[in-house]
C-alpha atoms as a PDB file:
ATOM      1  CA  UNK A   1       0.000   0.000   0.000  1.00  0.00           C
ATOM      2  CA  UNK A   2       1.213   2.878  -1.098  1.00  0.00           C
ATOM      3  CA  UNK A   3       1.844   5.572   1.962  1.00  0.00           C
ATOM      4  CA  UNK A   4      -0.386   8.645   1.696  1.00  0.00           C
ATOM      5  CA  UNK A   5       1.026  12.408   2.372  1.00  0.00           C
ATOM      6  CA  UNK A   6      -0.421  15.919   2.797  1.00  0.00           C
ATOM      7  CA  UNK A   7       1.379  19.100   1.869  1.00  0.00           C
ATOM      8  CA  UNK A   8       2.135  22.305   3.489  1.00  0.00           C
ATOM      9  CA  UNK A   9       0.254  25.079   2.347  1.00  0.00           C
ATOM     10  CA  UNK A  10       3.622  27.300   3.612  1.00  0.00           C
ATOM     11  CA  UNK A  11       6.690  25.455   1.915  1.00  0.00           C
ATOM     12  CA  UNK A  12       4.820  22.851  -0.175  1.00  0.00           C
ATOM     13  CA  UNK A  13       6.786  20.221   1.709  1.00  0.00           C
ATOM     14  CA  UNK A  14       5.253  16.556   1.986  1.00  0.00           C
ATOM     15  CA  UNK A  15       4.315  15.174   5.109  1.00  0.00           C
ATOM     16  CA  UNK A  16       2.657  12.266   6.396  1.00  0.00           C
ATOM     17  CA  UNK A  17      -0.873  12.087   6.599  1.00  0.00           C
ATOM     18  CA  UNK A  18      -0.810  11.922  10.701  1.00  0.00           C
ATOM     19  CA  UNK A  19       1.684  14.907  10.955  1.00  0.00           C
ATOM     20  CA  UNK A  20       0.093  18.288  12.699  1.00  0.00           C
ATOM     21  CA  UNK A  21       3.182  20.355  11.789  1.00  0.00           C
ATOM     22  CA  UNK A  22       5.464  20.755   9.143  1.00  0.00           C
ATOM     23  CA  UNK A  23       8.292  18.492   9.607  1.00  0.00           C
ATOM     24  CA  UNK A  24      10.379  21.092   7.289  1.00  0.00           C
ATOM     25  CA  UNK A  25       8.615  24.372   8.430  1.00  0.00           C
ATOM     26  CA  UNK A  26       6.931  23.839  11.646  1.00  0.00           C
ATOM     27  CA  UNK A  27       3.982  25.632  10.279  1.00  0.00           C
ATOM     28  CA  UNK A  28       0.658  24.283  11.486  1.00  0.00           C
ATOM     29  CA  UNK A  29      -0.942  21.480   8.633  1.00  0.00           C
ATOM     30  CA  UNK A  30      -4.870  21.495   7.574  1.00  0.00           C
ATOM     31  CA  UNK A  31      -4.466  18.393   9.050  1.00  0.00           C
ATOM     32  CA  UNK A  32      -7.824  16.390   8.102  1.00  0.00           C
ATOM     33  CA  UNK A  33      -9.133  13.343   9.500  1.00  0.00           C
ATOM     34  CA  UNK A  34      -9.852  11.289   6.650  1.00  0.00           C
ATOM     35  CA  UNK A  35     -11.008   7.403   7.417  1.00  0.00           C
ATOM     36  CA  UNK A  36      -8.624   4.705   5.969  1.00  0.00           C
ATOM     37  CA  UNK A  37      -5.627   6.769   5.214  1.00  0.00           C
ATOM     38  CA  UNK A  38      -3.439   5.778   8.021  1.00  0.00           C
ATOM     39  CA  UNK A  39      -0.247   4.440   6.381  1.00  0.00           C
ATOM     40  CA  UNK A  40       1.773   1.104   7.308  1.00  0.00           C
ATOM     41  CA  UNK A  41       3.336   0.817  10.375  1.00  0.00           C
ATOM     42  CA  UNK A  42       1.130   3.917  12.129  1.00  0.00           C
ATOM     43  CA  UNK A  43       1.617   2.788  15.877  1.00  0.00           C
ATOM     44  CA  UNK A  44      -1.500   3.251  17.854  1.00  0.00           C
ATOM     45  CA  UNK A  45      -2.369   3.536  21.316  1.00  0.00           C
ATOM     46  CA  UNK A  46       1.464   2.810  21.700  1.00  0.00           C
ATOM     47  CA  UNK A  47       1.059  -0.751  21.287  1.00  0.00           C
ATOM     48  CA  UNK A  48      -0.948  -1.847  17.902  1.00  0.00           C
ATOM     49  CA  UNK A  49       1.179  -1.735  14.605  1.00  0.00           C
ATOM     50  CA  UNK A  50      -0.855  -1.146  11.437  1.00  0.00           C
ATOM     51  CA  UNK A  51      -0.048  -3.635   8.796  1.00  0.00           C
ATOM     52  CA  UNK A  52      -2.409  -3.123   6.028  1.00  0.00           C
ATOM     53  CA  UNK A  53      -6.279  -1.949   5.332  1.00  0.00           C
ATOM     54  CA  UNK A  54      -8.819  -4.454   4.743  1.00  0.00           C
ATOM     55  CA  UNK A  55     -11.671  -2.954   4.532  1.00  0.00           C
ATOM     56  CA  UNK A  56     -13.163   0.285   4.061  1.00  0.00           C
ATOM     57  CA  UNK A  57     -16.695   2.320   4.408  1.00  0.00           C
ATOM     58  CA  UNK A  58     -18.507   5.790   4.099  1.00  0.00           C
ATOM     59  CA  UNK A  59     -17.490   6.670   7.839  1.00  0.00           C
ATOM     60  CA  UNK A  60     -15.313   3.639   9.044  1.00  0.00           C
ATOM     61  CA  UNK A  61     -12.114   1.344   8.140  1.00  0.00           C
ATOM     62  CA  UNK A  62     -10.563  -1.779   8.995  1.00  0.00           C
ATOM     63  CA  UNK A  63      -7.076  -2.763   9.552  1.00  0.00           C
ATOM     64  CA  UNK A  64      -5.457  -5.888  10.352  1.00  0.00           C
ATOM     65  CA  UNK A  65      -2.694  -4.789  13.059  1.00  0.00           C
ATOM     66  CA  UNK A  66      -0.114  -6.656  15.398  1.00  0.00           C
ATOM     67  CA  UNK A  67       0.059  -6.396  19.093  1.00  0.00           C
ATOM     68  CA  UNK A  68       2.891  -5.334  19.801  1.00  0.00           C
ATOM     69  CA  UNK A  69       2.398  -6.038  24.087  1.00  0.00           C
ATOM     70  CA  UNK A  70       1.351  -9.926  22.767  1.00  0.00           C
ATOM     71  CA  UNK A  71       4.182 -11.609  20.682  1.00  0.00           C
ATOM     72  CA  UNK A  72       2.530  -9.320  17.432  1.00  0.00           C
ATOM     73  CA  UNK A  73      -0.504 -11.366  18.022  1.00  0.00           C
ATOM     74  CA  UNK A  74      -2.900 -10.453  14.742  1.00  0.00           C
ATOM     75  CA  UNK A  75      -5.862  -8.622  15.565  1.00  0.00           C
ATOM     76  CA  UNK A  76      -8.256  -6.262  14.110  1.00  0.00           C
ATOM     77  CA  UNK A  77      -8.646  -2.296  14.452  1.00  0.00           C
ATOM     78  CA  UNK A  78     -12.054  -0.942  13.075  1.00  0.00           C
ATOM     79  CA  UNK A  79     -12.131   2.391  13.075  1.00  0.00           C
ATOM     80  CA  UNK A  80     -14.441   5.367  13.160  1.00  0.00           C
ATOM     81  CA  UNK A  81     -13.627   8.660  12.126  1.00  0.00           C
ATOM     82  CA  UNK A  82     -15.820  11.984  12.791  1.00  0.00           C
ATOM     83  CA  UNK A  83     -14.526  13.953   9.445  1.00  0.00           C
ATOM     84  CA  UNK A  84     -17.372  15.671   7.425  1.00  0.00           C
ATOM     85  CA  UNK A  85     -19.631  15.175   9.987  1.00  0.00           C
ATOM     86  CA  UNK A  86     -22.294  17.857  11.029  1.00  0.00           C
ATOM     87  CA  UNK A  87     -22.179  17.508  15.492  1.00  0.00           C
ATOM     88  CA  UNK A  88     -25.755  15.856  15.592  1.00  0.00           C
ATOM     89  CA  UNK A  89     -23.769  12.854  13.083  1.00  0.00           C
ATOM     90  CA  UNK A  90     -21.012  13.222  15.546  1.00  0.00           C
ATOM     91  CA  UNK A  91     -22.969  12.204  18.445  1.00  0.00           C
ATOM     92  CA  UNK A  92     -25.134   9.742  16.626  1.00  0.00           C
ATOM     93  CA  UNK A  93     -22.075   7.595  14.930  1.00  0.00           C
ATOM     94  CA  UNK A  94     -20.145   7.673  18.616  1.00  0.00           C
ATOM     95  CA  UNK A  95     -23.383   6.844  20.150  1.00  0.00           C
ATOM     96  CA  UNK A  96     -23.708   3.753  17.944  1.00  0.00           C
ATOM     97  CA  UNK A  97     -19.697   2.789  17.989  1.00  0.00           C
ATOM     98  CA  UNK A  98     -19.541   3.163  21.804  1.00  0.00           C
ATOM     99  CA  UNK A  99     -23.047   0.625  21.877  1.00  0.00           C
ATOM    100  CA  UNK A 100     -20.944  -1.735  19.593  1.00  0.00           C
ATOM    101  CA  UNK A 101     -18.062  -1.946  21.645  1.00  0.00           C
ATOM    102  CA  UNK A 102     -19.862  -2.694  24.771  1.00  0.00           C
ATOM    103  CA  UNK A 103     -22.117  -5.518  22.991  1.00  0.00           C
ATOM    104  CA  UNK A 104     -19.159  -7.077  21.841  1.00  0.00           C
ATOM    105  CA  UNK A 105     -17.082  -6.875  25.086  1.00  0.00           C
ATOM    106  CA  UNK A 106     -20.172  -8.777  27.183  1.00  0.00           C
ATOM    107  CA  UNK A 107     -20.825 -11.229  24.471  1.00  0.00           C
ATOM    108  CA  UNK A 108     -18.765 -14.734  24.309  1.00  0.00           C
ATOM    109  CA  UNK A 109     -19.855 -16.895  21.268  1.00  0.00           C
ATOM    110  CA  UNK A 110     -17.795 -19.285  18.931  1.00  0.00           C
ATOM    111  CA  UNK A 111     -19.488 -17.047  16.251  1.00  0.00           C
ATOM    112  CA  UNK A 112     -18.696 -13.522  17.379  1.00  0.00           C
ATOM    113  CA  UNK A 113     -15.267 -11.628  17.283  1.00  0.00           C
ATOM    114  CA  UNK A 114     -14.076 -10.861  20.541  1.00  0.00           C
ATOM    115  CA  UNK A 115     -13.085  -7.595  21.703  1.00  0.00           C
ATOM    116  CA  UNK A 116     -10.258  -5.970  23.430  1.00  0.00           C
ATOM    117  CA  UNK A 117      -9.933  -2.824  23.516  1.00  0.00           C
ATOM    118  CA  UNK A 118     -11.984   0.569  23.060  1.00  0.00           C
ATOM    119  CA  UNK A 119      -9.702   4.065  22.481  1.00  0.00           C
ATOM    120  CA  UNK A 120      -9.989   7.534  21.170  1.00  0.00           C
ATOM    121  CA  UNK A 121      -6.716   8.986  19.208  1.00  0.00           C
ATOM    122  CA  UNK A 122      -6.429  11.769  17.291  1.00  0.00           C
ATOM    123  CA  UNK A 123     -10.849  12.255  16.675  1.00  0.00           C
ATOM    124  CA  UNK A 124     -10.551   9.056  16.170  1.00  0.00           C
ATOM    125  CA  UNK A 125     -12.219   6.137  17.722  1.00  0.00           C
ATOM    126  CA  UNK A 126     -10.514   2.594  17.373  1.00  0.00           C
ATOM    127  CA  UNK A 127     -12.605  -1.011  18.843  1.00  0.00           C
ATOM    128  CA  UNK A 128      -9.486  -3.777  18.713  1.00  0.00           C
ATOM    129  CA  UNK A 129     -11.048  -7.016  18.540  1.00  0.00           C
ATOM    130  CA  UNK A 130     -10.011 -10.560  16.747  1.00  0.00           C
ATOM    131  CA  UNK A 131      -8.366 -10.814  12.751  1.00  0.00           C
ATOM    132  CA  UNK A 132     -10.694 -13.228  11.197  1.00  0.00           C
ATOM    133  CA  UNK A 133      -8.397 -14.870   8.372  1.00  0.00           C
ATOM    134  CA  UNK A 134     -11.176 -15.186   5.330  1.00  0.00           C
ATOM    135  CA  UNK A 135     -13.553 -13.413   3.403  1.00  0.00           C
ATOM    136  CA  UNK A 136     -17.692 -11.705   3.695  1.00  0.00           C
ATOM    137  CA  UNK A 137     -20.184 -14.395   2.377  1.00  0.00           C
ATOM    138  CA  UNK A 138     -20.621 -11.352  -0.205  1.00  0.00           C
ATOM    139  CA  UNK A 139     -17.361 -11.883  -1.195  1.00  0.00           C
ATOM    140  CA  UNK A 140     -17.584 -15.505  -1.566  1.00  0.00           C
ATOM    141  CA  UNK A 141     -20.525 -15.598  -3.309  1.00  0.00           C
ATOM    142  CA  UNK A 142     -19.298 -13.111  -5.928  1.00  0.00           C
ATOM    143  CA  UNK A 143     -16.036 -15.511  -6.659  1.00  0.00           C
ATOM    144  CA  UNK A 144     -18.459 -18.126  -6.788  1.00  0.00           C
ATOM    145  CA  UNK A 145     -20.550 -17.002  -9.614  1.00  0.00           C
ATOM    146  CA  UNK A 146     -24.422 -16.800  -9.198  1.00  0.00           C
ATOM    147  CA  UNK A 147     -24.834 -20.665  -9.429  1.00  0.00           C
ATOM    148  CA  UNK A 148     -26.339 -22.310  -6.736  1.00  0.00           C
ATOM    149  CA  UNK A 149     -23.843 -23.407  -3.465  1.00  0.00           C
ATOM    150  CA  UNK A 150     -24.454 -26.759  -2.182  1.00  0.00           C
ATOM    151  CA  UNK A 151     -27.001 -27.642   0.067  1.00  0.00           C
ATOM    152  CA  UNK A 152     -25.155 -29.483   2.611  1.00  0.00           C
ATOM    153  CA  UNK A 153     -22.688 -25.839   2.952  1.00  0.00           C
ATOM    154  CA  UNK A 154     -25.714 -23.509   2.594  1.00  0.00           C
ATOM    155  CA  UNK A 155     -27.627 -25.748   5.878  1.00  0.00           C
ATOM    156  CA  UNK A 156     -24.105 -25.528   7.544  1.00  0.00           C
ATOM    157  CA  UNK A 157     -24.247 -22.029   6.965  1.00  0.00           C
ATOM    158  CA  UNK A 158     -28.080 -21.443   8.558  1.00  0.00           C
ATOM    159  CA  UNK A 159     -27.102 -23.865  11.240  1.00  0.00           C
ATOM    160  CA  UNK A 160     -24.279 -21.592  12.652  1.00  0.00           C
ATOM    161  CA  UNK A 161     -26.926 -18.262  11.848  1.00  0.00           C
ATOM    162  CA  UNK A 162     -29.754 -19.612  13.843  1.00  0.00           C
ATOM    163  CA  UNK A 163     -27.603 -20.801  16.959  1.00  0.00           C
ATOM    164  CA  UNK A 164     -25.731 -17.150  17.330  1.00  0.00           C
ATOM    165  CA  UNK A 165     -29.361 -15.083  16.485  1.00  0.00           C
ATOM    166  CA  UNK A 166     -30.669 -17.262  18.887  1.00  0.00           C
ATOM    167  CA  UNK A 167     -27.865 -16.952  21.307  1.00  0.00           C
ATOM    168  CA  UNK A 168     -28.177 -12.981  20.889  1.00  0.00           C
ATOM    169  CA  UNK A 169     -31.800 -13.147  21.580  1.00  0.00           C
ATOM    170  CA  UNK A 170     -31.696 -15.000  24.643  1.00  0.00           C
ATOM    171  CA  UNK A 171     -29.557 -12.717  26.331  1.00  0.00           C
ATOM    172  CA  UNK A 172     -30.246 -10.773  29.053  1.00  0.00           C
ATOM    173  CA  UNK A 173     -31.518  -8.321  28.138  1.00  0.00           C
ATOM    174  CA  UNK A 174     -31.445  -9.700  24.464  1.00  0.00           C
ATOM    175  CA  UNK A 175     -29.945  -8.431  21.734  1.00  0.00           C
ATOM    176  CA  UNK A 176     -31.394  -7.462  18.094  1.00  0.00           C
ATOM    177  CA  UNK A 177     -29.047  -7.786  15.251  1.00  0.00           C
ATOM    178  CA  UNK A 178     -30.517  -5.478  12.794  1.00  0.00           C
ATOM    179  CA  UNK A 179     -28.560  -5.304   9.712  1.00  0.00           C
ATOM    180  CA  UNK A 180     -27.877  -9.478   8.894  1.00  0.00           C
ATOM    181  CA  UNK A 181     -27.042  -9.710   5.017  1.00  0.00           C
ATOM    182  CA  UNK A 182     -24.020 -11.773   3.154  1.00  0.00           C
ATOM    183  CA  UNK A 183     -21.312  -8.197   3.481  1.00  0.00           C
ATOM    184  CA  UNK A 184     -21.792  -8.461   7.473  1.00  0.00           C
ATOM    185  CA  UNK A 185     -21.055 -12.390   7.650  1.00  0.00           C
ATOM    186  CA  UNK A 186     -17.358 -13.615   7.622  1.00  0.00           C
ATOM    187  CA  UNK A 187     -16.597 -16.907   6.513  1.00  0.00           C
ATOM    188  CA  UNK A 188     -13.497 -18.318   8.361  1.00  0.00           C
ATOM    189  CA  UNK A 189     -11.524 -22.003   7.776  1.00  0.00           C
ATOM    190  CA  UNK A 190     -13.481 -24.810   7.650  1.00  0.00           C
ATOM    191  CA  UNK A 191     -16.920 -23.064   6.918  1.00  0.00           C
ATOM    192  CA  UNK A 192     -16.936 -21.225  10.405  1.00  0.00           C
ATOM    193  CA  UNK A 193     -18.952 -17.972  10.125  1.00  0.00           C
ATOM    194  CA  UNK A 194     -18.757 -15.139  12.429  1.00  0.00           C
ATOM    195  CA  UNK A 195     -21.700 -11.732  12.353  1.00  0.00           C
ATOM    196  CA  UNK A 196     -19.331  -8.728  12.272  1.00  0.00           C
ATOM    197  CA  UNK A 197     -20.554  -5.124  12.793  1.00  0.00           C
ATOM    198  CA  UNK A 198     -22.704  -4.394  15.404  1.00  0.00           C
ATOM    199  CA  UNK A 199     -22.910  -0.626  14.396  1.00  0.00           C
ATOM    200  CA  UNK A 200     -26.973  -0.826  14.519  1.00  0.00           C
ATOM    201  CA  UNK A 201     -27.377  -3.576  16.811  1.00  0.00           C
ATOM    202  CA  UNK A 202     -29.210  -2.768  19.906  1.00  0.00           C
ATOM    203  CA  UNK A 203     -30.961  -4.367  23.634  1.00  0.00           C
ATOM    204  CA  UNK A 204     -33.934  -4.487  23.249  1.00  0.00           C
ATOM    205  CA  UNK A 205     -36.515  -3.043  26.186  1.00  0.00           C
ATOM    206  CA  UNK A 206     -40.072  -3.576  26.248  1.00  0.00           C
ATOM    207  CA  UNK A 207     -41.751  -0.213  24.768  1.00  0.00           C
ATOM    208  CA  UNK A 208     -38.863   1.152  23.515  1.00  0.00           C
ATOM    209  CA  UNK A 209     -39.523   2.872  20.200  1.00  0.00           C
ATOM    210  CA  UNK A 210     -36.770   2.725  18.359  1.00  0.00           C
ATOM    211  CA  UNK A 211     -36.510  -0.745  18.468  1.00  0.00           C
ATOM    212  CA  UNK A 212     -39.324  -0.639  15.923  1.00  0.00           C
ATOM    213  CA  UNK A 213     -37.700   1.911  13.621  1.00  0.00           C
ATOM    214  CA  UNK A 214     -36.855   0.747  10.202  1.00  0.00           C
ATOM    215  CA  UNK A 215     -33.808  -0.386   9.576  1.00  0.00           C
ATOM    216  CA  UNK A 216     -31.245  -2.657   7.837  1.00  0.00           C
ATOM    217  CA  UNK A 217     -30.628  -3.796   4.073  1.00  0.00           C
ATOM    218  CA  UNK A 218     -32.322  -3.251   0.557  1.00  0.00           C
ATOM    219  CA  UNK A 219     -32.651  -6.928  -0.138  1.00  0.00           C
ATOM    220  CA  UNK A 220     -32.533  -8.444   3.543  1.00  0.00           C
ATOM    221  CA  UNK A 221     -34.682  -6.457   5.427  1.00  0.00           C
ATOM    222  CA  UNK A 222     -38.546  -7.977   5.959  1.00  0.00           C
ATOM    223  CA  UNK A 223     -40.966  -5.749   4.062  1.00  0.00           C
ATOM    224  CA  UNK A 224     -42.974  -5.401   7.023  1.00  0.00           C
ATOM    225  CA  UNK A 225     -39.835  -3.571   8.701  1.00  0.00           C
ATOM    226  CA  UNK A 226     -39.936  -0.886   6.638  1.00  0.00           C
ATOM    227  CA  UNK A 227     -43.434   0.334   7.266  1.00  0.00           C
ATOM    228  CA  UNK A 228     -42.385   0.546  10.611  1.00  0.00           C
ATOM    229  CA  UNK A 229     -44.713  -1.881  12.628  1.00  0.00           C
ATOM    230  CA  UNK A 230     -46.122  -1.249  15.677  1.00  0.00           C
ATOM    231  CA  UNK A 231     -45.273  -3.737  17.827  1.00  0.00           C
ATOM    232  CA  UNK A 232     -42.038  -5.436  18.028  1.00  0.00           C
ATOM    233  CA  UNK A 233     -41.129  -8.316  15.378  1.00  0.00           C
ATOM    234  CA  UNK A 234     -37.293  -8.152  15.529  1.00  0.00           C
ATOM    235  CA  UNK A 235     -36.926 -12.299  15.512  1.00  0.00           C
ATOM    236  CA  UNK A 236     -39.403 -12.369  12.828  1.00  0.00           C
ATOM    237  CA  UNK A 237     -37.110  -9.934  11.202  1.00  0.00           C
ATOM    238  CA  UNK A 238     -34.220 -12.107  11.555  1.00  0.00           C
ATOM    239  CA  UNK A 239     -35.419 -14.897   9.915  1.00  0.00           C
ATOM    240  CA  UNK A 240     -36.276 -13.136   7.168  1.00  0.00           C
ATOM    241  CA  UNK A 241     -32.816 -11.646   6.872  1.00  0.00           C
ATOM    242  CA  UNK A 242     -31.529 -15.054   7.568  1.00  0.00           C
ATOM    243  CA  UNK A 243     -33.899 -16.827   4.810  1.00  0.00           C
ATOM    244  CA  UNK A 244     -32.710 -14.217   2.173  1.00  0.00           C
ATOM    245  CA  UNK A 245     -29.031 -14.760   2.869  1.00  0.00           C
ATOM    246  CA  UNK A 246     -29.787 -18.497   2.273  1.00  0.00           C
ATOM    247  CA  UNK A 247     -31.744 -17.909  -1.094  1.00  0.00           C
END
């Protein structure tokens, strides 16, 4: 990956995309905090080595890092970043990053990431959590061609969905994954699948409105979710989301 650099607006010099000064004229940079464009190597939190981006969205990246404190153990940095953002966005995308991290940290399931650490650097907010060596089920299915998988695979697949849903459901308070479709699945070795960001996931609590609001997936939400139902159908939901994934 090739590194990324800003320039001075006083000498034209280059610098690197992290740099709040000019390392040639000292003079202050328009230093902007642009998701994804930390370069190789960036050491953050003082411990976790950036190796290389693997993934990338509107408001949030993903690296695969080393821990440095744990033999360079491989892990995973996703990161958030507040750039463009009006304050109201601000509040609402920290809002749902700090609910992610604490889902994750309480949850312990063969089929969900663990998480270790939660930090704030530079506007930045980082959630450190396991490197899953594989690819999305979106990604899979688009090397795959649009033929159809094998059954015994695609039941494997729906076996491991239904026993984490139901695992996330039964927890107290449960848990309501709201955006399942084949780009937030990751298929690991040996067919293990693990759901991966829990951005709009939320607990659930008995007359709380939002948990009604309309949300998820062209494609993979239930039609009945988006006209916004008035009582709560989140499992119902699911097994829509889960029954398109397997179609």
């Amino acid at each position: 990956m090739a590194t990324q650099e800003q320039f001075c607006e006083t000498c034209g010099a280059a610098n690197a995309m992290t740099a709040r000064f000019c390392q040639y004229c000292s003079a202050p940079l328009p230093f902007k905090h642009t998701t994804g464009a930390l370069p190789e190597e960036t050491l953050l939190n003082g411990r976790y080595q950036l190796e290389t981006r693997i993934g990338q969205g509107g408001m949030g990246a993903v690296y695969k890092a080393a821990d440095t404190r744990f033999n360079n153990r491989p892990i995973a940095i996703k990161e958030m970043s507040r750039a463009g953002l009006s304050p109201t966005l601000i509040a609402e995308a920290e809002a749902a990053f700090e609910r992610e991290s604490h889902l994750l940290a309480d949850l312990l399931h063969p089929n969900l990431p663990r998480i270790y650490d939660h930090f704030t650097e530079e506007e930045r907010s980082y959630l450190v959590m396991d490197f899953i060596e594989g690819q999305t089920i979106e990604e899979y299915l688009d090397e795959n061609g649009s033929g159809p998988l094998p059954l015994e695979q695609v039941l494997n697949w729906g076996d491991q969905l239904c026993d984490v849903l139901s695992y996330l459901h039964n927890h107290q308070p449960p848990i309501i994954f709201r955006d399942l479709k084949p780009s937030n699945v990751m298929l690991g070795e040996n067919g293990h699948i693990y759901l991966i960001d829990f951005g709009i996931a939320r607990v659930f609590k008995p007359g709380q409105s939002h948990d009604t609001v309309a949300l998820g997936s062209p494609g993979y939400a239930a039609p009945n979710n988006t006209v916004r139902p008035r009582v709560h159908h989140a499992q119902i939901f699911i097994v829509w989301a889960r029954s398109s994934i397997a179609y």
